[in-house]
N, C-alpha and C. Protein backbone atom coordinates (compact mmCIF):
# COMPACT_ATOMS: atom_id res chain seq x y z
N UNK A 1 34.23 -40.26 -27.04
CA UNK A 1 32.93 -39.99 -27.59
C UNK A 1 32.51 -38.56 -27.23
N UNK A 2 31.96 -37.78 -28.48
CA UNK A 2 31.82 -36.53 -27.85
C UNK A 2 30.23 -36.70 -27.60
N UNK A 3 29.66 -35.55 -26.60
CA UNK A 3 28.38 -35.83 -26.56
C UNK A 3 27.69 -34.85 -26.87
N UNK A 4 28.33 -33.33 -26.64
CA UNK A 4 27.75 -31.97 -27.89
C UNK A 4 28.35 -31.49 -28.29
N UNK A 5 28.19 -30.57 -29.72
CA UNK A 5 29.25 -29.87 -30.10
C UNK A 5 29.29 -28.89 -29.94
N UNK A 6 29.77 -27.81 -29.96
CA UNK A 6 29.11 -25.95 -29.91
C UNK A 6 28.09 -25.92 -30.10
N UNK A 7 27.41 -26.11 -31.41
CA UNK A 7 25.92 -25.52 -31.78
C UNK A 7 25.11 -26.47 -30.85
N UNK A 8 25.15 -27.51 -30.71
CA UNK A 8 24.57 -28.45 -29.49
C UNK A 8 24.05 -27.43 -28.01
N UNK A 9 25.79 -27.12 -27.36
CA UNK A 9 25.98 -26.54 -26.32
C UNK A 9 25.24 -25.11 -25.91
N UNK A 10 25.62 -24.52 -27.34
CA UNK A 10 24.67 -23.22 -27.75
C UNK A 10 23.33 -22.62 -27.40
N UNK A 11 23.04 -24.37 -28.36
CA UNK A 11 21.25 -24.31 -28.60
C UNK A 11 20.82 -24.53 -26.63
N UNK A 12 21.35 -25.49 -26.02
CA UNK A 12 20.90 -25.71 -24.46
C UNK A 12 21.27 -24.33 -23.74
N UNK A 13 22.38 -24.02 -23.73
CA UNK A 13 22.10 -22.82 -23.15
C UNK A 13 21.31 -21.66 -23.32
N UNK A 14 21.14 -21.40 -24.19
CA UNK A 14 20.26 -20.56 -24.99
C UNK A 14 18.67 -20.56 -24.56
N UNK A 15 18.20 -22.18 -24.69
CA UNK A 15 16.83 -22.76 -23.90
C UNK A 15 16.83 -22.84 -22.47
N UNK A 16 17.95 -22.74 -21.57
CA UNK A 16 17.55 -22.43 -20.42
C UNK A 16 17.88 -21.17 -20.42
N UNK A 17 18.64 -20.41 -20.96
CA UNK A 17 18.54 -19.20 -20.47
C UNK A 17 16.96 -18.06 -20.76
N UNK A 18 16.44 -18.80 -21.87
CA UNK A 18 14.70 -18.56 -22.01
C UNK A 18 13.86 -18.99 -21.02
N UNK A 19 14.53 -19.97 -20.54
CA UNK A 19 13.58 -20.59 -19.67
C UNK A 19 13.01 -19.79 -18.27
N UNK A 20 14.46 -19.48 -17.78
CA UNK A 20 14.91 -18.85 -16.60
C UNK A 20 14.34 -17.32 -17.02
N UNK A 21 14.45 -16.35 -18.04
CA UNK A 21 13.93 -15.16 -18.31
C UNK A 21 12.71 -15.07 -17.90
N UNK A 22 12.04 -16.47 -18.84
CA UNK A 22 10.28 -16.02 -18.69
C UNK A 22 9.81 -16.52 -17.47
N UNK A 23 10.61 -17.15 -16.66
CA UNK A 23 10.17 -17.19 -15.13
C UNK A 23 10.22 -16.20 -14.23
N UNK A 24 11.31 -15.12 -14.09
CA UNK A 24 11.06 -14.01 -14.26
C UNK A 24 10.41 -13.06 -14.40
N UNK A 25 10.10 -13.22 -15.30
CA UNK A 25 9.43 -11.73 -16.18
C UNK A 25 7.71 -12.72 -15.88
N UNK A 26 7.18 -14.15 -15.36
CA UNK A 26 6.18 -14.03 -14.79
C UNK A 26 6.08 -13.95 -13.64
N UNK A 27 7.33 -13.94 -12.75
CA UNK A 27 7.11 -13.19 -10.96
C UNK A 27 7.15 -11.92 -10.99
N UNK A 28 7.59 -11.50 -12.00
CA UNK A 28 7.30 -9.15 -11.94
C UNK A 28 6.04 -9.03 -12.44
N UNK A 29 5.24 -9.89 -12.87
CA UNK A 29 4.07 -9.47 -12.93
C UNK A 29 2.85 -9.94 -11.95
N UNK A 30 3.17 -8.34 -11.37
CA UNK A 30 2.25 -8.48 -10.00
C UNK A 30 0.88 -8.21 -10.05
N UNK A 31 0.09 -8.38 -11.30
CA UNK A 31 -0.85 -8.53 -11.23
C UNK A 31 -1.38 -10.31 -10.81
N UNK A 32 -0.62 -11.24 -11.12
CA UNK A 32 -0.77 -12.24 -10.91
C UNK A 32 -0.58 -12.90 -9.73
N UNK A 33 0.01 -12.18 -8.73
CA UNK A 33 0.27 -12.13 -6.99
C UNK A 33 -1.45 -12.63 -6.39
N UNK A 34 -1.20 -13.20 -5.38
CA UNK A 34 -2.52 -13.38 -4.56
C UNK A 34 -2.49 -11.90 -4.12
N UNK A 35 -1.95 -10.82 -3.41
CA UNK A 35 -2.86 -9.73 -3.00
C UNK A 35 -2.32 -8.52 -4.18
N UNK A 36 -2.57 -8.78 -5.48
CA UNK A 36 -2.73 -7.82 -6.77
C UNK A 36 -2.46 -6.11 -6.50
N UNK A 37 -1.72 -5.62 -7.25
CA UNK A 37 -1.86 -4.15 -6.92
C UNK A 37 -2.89 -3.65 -7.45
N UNK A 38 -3.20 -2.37 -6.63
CA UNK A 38 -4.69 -1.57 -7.00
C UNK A 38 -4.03 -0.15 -6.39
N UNK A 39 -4.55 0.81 -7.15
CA UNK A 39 -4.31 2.03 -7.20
C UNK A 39 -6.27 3.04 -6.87
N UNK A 40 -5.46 4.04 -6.01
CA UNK A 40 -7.11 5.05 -5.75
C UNK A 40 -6.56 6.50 -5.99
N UNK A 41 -7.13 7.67 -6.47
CA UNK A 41 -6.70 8.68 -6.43
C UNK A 41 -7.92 9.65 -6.25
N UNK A 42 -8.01 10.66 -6.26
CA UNK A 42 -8.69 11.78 -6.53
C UNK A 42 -7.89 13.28 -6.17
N UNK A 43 -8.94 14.36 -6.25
CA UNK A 43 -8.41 15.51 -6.68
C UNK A 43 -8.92 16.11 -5.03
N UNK A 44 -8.28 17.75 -4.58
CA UNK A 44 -8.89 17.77 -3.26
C UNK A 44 -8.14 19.33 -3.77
N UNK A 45 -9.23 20.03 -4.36
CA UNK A 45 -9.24 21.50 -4.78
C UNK A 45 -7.81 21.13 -6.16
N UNK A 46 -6.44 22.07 -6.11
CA UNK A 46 -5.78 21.75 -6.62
C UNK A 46 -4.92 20.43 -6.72
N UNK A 47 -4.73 19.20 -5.89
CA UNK A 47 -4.34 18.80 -5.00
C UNK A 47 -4.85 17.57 -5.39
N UNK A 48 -3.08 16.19 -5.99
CA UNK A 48 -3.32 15.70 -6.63
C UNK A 48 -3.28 13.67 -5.01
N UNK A 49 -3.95 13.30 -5.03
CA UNK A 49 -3.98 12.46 -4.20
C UNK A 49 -3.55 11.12 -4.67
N UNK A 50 -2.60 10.01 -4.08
CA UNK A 50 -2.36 9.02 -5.26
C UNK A 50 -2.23 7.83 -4.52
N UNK A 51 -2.70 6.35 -4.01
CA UNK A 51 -2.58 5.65 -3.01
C UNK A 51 -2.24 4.42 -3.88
N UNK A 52 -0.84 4.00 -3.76
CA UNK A 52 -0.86 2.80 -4.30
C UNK A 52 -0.52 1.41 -3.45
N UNK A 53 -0.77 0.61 -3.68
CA UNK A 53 -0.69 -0.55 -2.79
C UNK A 53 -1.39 -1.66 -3.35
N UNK A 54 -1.26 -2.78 -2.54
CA UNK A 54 -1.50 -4.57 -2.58
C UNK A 54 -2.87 -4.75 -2.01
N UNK A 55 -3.92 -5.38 -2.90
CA UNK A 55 -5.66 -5.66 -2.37
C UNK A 55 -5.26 -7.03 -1.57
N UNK A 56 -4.95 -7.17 -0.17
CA UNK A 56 -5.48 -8.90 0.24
C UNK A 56 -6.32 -8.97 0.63
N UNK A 57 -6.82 -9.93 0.58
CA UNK A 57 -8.01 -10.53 0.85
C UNK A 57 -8.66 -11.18 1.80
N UNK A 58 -9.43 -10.91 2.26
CA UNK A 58 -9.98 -11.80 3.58
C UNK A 58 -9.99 -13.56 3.62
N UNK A 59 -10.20 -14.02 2.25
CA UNK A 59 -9.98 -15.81 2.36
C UNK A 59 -10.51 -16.53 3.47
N UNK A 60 -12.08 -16.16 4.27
CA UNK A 60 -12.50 -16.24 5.53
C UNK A 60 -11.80 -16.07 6.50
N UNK A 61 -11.13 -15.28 6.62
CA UNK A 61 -9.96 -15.15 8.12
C UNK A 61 -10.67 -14.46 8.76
N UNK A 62 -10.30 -14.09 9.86
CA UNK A 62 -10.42 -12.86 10.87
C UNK A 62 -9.53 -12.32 10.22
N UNK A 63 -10.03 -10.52 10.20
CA UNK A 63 -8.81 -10.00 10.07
C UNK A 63 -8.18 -9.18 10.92
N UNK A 64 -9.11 -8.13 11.57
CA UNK A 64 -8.81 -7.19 12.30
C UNK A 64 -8.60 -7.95 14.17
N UNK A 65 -7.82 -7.73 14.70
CA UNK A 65 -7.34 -8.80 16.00
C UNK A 65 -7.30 -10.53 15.59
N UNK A 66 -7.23 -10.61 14.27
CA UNK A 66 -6.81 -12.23 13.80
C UNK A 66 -5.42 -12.30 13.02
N UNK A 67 -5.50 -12.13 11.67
CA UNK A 67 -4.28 -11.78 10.77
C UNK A 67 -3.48 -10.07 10.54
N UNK A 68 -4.57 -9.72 10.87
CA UNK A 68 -4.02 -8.33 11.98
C UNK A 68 -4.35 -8.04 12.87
N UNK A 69 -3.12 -8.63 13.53
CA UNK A 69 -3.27 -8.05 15.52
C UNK A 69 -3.35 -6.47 15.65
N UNK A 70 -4.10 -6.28 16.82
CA UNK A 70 -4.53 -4.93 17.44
C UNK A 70 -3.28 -4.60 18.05
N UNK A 71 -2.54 -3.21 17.95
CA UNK A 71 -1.98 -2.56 18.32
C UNK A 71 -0.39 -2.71 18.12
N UNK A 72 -0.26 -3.58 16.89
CA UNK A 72 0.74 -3.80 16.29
C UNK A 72 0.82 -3.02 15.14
N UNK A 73 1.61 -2.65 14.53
CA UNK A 73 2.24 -1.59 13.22
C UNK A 73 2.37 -2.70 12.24
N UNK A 74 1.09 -2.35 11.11
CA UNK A 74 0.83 -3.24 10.03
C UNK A 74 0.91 -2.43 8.63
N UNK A 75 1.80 -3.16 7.82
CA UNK A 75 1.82 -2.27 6.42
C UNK A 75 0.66 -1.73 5.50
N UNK A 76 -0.46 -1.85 6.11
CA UNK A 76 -1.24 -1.62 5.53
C UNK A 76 -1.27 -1.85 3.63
N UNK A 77 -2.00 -3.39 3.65
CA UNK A 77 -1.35 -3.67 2.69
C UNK A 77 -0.91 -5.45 2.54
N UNK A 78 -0.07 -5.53 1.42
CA UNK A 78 0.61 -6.83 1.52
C UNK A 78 1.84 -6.20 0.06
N UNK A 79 2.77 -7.22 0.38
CA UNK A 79 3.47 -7.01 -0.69
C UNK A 79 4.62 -5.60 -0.11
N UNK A 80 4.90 -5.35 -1.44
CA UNK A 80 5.44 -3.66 -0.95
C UNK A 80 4.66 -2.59 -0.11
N UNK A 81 5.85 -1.96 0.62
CA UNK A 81 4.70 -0.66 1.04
C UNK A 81 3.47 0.20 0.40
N UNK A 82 2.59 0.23 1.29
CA UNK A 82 1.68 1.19 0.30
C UNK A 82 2.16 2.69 0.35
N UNK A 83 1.98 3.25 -1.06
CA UNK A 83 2.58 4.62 -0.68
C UNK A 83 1.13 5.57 -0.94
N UNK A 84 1.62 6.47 -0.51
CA UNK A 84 0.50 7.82 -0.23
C UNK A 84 1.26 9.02 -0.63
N UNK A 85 0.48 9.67 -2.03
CA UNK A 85 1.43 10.90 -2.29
C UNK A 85 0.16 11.67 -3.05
N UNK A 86 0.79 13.14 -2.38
CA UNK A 86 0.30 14.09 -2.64
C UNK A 86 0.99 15.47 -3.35
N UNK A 87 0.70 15.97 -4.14
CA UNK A 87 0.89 17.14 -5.21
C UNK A 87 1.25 18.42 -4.80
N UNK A 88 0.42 18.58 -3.53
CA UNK A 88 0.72 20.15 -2.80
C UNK A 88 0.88 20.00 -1.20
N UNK A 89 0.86 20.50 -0.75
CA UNK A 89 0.90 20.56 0.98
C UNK A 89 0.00 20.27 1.40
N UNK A 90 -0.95 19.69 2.16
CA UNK A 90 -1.82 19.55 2.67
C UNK A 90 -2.10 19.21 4.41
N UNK A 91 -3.14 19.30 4.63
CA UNK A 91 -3.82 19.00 6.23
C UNK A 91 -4.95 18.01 6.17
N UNK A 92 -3.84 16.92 6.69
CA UNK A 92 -4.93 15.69 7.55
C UNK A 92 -5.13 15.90 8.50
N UNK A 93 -6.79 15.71 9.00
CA UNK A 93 -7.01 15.78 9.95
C UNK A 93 -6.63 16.89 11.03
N UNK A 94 -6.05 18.28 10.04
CA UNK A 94 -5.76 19.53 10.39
C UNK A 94 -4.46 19.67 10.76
N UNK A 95 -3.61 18.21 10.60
CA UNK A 95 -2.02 18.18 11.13
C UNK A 95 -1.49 18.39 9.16
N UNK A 96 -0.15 19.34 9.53
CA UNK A 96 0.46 19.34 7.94
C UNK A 96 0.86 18.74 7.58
N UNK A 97 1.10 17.97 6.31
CA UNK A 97 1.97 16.97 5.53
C UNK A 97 2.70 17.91 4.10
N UNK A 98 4.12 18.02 4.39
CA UNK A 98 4.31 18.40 3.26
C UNK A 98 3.89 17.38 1.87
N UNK A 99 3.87 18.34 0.58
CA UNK A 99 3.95 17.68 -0.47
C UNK A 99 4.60 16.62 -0.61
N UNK A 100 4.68 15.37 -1.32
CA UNK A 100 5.85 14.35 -1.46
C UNK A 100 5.46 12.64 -1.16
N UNK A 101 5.94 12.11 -1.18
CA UNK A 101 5.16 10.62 -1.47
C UNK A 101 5.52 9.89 0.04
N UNK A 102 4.74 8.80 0.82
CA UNK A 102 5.08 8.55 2.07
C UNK A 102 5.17 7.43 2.13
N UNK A 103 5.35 6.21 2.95
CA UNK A 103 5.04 5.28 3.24
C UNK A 103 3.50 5.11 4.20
N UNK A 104 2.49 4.00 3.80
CA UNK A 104 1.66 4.62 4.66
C UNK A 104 1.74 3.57 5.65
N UNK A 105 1.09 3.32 6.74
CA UNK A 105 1.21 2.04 7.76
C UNK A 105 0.09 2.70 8.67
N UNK A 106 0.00 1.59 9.81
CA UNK A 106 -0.99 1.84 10.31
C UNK A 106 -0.81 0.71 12.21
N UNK A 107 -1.46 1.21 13.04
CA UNK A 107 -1.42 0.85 14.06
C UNK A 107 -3.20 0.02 14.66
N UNK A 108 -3.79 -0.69 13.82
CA UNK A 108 -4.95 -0.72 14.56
C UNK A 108 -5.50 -0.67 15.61
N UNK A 109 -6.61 -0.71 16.34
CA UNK A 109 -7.23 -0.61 17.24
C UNK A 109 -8.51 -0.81 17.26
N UNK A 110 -9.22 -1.96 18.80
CA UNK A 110 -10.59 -1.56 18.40
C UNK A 110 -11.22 -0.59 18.23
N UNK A 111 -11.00 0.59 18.82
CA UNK A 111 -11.04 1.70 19.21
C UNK A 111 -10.83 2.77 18.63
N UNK A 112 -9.73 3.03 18.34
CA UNK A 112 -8.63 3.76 17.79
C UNK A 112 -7.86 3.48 16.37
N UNK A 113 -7.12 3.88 15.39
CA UNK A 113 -6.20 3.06 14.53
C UNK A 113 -5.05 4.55 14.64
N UNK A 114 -4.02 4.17 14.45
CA UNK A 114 -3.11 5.04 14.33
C UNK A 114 -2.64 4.88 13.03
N UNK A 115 -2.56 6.55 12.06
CA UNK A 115 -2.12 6.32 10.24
C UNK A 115 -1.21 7.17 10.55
N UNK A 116 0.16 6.49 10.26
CA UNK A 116 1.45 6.93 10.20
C UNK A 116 1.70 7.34 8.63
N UNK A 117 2.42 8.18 8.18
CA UNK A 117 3.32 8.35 6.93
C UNK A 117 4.32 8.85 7.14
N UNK A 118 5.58 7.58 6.89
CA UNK A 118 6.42 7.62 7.08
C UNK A 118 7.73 7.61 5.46
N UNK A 119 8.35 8.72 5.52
CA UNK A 119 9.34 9.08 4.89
C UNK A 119 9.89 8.00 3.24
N UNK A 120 9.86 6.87 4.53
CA UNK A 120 11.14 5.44 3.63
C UNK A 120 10.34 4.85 3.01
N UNK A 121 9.73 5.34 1.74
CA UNK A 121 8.82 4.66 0.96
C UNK A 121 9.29 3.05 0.51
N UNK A 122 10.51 3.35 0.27
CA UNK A 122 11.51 1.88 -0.21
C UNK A 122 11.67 0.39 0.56
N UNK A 123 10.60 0.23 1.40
CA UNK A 123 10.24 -0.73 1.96
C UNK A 123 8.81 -1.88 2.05
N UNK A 124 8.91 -3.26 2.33
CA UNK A 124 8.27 -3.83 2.33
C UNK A 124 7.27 -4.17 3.38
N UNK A 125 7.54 -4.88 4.43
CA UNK A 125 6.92 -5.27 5.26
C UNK A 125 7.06 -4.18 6.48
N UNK A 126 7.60 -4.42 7.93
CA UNK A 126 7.77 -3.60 8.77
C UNK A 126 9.37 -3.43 9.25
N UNK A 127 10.00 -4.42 8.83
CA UNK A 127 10.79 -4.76 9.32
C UNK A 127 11.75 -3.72 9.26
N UNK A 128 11.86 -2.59 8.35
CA UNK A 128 13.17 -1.81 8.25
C UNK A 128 12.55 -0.44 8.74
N UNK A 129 11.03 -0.41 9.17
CA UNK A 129 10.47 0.49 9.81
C UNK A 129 11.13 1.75 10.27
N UNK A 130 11.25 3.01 10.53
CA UNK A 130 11.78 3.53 11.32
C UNK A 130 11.22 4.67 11.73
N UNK A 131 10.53 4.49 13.01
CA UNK A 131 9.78 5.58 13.80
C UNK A 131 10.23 6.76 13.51
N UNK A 132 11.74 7.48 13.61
CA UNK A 132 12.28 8.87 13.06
C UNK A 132 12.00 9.10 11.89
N UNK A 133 11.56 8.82 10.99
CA UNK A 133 11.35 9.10 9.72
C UNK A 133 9.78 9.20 9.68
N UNK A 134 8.93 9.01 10.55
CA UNK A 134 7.35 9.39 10.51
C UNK A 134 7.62 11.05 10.50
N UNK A 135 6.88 11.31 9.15
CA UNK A 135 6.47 12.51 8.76
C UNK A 135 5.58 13.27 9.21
N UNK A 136 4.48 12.38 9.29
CA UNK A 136 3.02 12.79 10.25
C UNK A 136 2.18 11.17 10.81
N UNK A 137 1.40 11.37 12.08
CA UNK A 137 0.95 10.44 13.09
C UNK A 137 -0.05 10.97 13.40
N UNK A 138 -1.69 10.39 12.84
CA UNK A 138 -2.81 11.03 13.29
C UNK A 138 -3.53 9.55 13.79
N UNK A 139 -4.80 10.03 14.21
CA UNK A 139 -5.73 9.22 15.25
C UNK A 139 -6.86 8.63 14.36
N UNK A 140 -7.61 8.44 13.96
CA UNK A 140 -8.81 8.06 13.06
C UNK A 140 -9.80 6.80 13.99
N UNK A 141 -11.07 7.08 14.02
CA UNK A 141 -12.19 5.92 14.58
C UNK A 141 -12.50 5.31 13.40
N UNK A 142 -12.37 3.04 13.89
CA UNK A 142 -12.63 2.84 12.69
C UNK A 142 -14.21 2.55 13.33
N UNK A 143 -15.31 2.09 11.81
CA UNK A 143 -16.52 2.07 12.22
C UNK A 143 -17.03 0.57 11.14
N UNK A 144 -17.90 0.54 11.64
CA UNK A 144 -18.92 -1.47 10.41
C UNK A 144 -18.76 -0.58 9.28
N UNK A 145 -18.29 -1.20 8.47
CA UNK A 145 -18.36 -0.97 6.84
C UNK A 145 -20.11 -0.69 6.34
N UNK A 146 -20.16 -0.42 5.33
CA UNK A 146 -21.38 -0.32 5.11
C UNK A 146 -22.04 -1.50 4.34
N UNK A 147 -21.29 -2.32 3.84
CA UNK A 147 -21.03 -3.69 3.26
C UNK A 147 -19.55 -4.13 3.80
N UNK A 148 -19.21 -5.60 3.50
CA UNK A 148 -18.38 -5.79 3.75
C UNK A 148 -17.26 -6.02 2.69
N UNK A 149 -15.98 -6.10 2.52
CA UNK A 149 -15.19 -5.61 1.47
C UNK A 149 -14.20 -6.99 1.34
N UNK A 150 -14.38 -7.90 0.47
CA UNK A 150 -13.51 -9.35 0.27
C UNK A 150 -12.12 -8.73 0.18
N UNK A 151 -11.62 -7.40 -0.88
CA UNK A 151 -10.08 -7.35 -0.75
C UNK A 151 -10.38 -5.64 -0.30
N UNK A 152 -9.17 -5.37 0.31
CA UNK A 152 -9.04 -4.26 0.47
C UNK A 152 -8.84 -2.99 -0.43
N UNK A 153 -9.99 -2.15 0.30
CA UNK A 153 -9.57 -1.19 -1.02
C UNK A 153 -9.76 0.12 -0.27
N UNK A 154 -8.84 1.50 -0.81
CA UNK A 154 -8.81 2.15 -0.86
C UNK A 154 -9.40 3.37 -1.38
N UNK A 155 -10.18 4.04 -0.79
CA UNK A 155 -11.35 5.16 -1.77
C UNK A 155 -10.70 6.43 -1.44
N UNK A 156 -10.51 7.48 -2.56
CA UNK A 156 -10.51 9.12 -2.22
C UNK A 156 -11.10 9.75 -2.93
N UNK A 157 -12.38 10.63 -2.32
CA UNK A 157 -13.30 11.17 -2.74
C UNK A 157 -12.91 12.25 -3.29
N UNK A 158 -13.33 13.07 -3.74
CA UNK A 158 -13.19 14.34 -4.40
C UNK A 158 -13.71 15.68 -3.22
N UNK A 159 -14.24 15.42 -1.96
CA UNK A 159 -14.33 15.96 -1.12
C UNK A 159 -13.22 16.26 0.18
N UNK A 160 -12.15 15.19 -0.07
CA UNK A 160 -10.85 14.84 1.00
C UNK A 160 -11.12 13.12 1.44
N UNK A 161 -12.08 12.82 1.36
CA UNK A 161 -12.41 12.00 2.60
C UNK A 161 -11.44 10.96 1.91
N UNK A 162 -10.54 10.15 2.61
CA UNK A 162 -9.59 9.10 1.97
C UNK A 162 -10.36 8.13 3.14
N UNK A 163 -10.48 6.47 2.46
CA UNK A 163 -11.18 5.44 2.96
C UNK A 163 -10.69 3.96 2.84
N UNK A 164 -10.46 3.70 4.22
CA UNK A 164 -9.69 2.31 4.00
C UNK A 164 -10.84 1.21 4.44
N UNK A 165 -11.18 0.43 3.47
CA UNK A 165 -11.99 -0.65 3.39
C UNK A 165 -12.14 -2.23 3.41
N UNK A 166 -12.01 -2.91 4.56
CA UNK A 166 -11.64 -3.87 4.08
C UNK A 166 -12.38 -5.09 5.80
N UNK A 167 -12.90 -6.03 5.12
CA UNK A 167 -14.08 -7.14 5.60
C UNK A 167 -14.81 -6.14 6.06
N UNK A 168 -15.58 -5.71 7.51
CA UNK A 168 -16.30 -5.51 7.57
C UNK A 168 -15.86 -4.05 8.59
N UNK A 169 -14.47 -3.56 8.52
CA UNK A 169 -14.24 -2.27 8.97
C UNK A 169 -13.90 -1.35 7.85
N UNK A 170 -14.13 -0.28 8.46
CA UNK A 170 -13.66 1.08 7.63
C UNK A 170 -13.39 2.14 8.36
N UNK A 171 -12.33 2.77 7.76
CA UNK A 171 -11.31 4.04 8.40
C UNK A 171 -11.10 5.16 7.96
N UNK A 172 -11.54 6.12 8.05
CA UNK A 172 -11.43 7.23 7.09
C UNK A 172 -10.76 8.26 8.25
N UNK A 173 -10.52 9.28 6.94
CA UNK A 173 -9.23 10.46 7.61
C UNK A 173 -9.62 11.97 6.35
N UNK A 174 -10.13 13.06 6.81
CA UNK A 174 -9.81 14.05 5.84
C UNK A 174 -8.82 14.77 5.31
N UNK A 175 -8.32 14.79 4.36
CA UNK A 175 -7.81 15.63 3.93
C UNK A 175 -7.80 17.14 2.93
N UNK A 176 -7.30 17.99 3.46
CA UNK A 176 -7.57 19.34 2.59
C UNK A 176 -6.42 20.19 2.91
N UNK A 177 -6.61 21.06 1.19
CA UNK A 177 -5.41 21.84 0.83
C UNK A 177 -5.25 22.59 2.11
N UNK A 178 -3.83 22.50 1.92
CA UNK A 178 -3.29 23.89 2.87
C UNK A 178 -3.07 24.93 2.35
N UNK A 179 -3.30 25.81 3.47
CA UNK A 179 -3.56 27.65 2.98
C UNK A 179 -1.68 27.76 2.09
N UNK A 180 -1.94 28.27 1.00
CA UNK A 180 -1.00 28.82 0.55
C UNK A 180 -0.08 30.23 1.43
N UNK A 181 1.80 30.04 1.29
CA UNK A 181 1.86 31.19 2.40
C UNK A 181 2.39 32.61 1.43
N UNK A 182 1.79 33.48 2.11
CA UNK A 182 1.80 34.50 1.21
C UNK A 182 3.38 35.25 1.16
């Protein structure tokens, strides 16, 4: 007894192999992720600023010394790395960053937060981390939000000021062009 014939065999493979595509093609769409990508940019004289990364969300947690522990190296973020790229050379916080796109991460603190940008944009979580490849390592005070912020978000003003926002802290860091060398 046969039980399919080619066009039988055809037609089933054919329907799972649709099946299996559009399952797929709805996990690459990361807008549909619990922490969604969101993008911030602005301009800082010539000087093109570009922050992309994953909004999570508070979901009543603690976040800061709860789902992010203090003084641990956190991707700032969820999902893929957030990256941080800039157009020309510039000075955070008066330390240089060449031009070029970074990984950004971060070290919190009550106190203190440490904003790393590090080199290996091509990463996710922390795990493939690698301290030699930090490009630049500055200091920033975080302070009470001015409201509090359900997902995280990222602000860059048109003045330098870049702003990380999220429940009821906030972190900011300036940035501005560097002197062109003659």
């Amino acid at each position: 007894m046969k039980f399919l014939n080619n066009k039988s065999l055809v037609a089933i493979l054919m329907f799972a192999f649709f099946l299996m595509a559009g399952n797929v093609m709805a996990q690459s769409d990361k807008s549909k992720r619990a922490s969604p990508p969101a993008k911030a940019s602005g301009k800082v004289g010539n000087t093109q600023i570009v922050i992309d990364y994953s909004q999570p969300s508070v979901k009543g947690r603690e976040i800061y010394g709860g789902l992010v522990p203090y003084g641990q190296l956190w991707r700032t973020g969820a999902n893929e790395a957030t990256t941080f790229e800039v157009s020309n050379d510039v000075l955070i916080e008066g330390k240089p960053l060449a031009a070029g796109k970074y990984a950004l991460f971060t070290i919190p603190g009550e106190k203190e937060w440490t904003v790393i940008f590090n080199e290996n944009t091509n990463q996710g979580g922390t795990g493939s981390y690698d301290e030699s490849l930090d490009a630049l390592r500055i200091t920033a005070k975080p302070k009470k939000a001015k409201e509090k912020m359900e997902k995280m978000t990222f602000d860059v003003k048109n003045n330098g000021k870049v702003s990380l926002v999220w429940a009821d802290t906030a972190v900011e860091f300036q940035v501005k062009e560097a002197k062109k060398k003659k």
